[in-house]
PDB file of N, CA and C in Angstrom:
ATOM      1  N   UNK A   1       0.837  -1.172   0.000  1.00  0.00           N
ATOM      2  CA  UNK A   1       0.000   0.000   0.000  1.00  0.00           C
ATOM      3  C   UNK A   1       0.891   1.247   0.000  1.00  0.00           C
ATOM      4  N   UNK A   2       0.537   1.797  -1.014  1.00  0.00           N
ATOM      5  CA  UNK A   2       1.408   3.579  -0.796  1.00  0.00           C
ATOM      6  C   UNK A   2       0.479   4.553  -0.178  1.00  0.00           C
ATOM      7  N   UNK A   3       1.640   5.510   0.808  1.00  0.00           N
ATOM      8  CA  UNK A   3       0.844   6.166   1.662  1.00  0.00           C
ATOM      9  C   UNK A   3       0.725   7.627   1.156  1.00  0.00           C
ATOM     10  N   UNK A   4      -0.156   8.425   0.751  1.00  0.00           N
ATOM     11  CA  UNK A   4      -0.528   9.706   0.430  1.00  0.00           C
ATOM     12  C   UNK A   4      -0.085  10.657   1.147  1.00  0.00           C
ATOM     13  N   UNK A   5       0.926  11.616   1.293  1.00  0.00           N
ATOM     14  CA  UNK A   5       0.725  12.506   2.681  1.00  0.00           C
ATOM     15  C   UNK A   5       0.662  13.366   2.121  1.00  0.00           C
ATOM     16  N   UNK A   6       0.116  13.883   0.966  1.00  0.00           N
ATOM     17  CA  UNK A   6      -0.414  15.104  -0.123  1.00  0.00           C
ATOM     18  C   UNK A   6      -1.358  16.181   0.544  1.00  0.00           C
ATOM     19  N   UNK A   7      -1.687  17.314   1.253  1.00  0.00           N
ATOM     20  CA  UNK A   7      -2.787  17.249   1.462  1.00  0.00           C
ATOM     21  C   UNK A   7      -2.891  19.718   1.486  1.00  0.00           C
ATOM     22  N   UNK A   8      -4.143  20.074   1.615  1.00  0.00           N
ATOM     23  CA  UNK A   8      -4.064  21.349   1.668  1.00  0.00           C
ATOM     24  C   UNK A   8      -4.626  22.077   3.083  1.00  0.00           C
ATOM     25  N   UNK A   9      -3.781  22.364   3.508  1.00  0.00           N
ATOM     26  CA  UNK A   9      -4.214  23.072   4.907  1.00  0.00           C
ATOM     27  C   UNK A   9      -4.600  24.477   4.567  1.00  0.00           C
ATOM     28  N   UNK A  10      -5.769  24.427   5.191  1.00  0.00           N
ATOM     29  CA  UNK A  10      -6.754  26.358   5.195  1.00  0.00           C
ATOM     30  C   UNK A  10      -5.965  26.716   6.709  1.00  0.00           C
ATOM     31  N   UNK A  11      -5.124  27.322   6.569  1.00  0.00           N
ATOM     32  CA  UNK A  11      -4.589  28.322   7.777  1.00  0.00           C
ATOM     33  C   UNK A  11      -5.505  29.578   8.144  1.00  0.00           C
ATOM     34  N   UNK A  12      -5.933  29.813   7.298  1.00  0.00           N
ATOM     35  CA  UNK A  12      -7.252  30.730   7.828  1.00  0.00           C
ATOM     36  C   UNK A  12      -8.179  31.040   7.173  1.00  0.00           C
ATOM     37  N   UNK A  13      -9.268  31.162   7.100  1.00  0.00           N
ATOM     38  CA  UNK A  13     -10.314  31.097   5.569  1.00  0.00           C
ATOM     39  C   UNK A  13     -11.481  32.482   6.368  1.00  0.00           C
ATOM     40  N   UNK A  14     -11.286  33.521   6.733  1.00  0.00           N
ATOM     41  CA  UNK A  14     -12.090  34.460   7.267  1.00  0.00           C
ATOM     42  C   UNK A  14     -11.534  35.988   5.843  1.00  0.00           C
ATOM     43  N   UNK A  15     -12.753  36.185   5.499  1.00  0.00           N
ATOM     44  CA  UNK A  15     -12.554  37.335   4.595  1.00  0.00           C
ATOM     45  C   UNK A  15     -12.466  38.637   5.134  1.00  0.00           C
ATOM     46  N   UNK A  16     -12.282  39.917   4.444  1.00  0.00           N
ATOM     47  CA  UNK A  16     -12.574  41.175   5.636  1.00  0.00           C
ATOM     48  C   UNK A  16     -11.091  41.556   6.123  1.00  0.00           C
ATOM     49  N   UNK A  17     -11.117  43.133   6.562  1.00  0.00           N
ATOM     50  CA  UNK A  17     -10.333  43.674   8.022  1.00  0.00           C
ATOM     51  C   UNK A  17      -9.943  43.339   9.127  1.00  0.00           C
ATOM     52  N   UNK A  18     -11.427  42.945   9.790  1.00  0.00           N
ATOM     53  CA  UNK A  18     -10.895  43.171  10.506  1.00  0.00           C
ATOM     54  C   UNK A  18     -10.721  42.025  11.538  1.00  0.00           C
ATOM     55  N   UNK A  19      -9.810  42.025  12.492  1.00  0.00           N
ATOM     56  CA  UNK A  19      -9.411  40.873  13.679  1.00  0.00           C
ATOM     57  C   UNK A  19      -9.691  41.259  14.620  1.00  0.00           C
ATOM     58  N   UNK A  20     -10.826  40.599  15.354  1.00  0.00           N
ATOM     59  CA  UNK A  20     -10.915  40.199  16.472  1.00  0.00           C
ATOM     60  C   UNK A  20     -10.079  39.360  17.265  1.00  0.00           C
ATOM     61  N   UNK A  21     -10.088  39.900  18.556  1.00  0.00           N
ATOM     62  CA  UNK A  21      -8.942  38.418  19.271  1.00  0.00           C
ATOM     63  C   UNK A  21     -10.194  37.303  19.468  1.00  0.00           C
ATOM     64  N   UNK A  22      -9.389  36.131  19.046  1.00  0.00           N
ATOM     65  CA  UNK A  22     -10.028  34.847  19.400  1.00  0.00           C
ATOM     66  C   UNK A  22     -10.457  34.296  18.033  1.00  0.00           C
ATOM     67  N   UNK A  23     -10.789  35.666  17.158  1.00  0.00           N
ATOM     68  CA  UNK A  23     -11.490  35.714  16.056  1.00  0.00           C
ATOM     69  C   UNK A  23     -10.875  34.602  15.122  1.00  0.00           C
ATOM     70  N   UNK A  24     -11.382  34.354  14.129  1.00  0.00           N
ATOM     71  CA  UNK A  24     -10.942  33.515  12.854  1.00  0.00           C
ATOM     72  C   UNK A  24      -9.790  34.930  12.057  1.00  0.00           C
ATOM     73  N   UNK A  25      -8.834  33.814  11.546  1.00  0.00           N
ATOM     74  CA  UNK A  25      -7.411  34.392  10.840  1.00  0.00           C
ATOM     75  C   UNK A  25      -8.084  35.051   9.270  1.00  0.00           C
ATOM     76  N   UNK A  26      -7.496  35.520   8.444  1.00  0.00           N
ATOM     77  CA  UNK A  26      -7.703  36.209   7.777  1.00  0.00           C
ATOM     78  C   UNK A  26      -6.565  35.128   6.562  1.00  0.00           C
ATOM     79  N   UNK A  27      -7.480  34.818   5.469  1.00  0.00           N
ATOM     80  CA  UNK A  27      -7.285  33.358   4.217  1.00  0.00           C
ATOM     81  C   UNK A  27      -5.547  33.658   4.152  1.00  0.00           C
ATOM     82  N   UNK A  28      -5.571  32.167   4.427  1.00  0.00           N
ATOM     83  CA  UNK A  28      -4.222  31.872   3.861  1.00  0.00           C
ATOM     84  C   UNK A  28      -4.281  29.700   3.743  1.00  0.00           C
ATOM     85  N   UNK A  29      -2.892  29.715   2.707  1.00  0.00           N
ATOM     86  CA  UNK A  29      -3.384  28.328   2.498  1.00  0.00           C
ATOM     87  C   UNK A  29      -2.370  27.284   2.266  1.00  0.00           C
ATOM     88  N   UNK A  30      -1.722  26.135   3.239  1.00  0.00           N
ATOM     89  CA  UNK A  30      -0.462  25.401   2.929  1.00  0.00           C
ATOM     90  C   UNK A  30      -1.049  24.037   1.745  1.00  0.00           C
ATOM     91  N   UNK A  31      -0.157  24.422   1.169  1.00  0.00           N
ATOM     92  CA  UNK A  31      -0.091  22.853  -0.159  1.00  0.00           C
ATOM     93  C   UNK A  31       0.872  22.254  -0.123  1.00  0.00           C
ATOM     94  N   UNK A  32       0.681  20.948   0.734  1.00  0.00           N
ATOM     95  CA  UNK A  32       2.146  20.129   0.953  1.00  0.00           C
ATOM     96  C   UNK A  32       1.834  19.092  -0.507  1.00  0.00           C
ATOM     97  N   UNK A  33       2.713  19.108  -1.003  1.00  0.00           N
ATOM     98  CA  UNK A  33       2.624  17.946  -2.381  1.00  0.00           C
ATOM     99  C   UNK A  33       4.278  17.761  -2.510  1.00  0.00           C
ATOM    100  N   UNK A  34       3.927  16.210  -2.660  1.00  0.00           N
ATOM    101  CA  UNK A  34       5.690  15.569  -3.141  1.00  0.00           C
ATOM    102  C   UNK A  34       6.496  16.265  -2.101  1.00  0.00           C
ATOM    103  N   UNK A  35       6.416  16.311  -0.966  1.00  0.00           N
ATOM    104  CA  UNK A  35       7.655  16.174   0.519  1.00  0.00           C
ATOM    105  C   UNK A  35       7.837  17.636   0.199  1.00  0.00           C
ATOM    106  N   UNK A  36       7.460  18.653  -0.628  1.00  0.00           N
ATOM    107  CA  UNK A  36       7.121  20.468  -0.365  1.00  0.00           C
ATOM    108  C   UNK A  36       6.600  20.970   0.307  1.00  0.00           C
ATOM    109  N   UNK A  37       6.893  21.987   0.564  1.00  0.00           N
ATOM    110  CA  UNK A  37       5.724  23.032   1.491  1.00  0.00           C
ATOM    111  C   UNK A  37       5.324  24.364   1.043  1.00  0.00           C
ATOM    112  N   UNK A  38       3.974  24.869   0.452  1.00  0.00           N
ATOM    113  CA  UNK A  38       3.846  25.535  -0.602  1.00  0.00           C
ATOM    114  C   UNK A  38       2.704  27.007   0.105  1.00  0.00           C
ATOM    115  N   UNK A  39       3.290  27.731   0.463  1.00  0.00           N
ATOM    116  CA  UNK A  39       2.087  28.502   1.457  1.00  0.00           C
ATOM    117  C   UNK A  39       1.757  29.524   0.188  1.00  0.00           C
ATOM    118  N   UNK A  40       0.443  29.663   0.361  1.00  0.00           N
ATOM    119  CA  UNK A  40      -0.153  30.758  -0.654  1.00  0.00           C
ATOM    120  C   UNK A  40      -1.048  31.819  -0.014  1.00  0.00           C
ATOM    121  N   UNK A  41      -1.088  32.662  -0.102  1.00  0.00           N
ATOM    122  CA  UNK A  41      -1.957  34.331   0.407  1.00  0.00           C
ATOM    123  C   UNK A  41      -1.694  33.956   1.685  1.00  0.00           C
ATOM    124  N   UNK A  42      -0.308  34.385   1.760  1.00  0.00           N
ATOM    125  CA  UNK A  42       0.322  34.505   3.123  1.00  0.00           C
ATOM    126  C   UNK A  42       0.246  35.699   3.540  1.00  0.00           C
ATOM    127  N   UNK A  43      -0.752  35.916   5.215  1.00  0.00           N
ATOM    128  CA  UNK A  43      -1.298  36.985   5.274  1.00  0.00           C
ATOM    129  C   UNK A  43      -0.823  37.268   6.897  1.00  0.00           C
ATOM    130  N   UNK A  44      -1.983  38.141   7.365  1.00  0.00           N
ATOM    131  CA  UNK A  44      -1.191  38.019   8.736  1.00  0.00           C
ATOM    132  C   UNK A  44      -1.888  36.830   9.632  1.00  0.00           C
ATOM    133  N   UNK A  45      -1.045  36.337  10.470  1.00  0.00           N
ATOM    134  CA  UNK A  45      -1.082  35.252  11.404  1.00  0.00           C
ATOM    135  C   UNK A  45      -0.992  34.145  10.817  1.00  0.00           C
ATOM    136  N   UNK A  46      -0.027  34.079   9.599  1.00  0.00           N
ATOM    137  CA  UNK A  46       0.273  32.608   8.795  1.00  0.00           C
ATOM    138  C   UNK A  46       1.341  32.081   9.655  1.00  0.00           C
ATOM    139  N   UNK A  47       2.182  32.871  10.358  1.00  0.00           N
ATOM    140  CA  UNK A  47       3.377  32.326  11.064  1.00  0.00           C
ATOM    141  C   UNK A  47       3.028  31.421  12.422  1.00  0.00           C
ATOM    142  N   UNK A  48       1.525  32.013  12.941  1.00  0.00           N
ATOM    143  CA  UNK A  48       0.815  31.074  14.088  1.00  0.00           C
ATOM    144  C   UNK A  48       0.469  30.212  13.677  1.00  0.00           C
ATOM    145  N   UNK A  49      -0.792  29.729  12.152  1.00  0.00           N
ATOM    146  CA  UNK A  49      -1.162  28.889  11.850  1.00  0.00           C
ATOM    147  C   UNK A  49      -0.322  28.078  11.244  1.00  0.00           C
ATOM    148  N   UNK A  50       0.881  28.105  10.321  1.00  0.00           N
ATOM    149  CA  UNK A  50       1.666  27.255  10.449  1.00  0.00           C
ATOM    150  C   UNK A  50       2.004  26.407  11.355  1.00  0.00           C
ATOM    151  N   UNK A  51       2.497  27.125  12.504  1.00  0.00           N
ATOM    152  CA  UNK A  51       3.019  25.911  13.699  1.00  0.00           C
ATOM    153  C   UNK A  51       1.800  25.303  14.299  1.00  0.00           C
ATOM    154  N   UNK A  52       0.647  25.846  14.106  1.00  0.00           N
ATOM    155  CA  UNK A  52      -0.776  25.033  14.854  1.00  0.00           C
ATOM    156  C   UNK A  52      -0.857  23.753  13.955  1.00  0.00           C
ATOM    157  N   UNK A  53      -0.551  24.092  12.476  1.00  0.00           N
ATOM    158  CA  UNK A  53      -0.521  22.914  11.257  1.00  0.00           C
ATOM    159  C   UNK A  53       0.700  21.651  11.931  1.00  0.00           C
ATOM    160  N   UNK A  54       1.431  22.460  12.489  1.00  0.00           N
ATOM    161  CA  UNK A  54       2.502  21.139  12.848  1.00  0.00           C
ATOM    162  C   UNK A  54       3.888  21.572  11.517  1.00  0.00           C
ATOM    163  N   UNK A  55       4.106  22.397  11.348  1.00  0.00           N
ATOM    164  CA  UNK A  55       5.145  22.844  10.753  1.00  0.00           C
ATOM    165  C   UNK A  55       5.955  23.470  11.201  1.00  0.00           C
ATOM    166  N   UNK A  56       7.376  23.265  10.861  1.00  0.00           N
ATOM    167  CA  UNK A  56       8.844  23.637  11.508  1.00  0.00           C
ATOM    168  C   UNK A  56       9.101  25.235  10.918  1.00  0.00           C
ATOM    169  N   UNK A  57       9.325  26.935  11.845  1.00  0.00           N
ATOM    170  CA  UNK A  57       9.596  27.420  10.561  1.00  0.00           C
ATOM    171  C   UNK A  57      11.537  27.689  10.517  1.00  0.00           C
ATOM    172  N   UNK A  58      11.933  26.918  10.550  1.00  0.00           N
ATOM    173  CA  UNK A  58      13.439  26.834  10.717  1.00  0.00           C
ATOM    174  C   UNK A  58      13.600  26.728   8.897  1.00  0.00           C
TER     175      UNK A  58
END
């Protein structure tokens, strides 16, 4: 059996200004494909949701 670890993480999917604390993050989006790491509409608080994803940012 081959194992898939392909997959797209929504780091934040909230449209709009403005942030509330607690609030939902403002869209951003990781595409891990073939052992990459591919972040797209890297916005603010991608550097939190990354490491909540379980990603290294070294």
């Amino acid at each position: 059996m081959v194992l898939n670890l392909d997959r797209l993480v929504l780091l934040g999917a909230k449209g709009g200004p403005a942030i509330r604390p607690g609030g939902p993050w403002p869209s951003s989006s990781l595409l891990e494909i073939g052992g990459r790491a591919i972040v797209v509409d890297c916005g603010l608080g991608v550097t939190r949701a990354l490491t909540d994803a379980g990603l290294s940012l070294k």
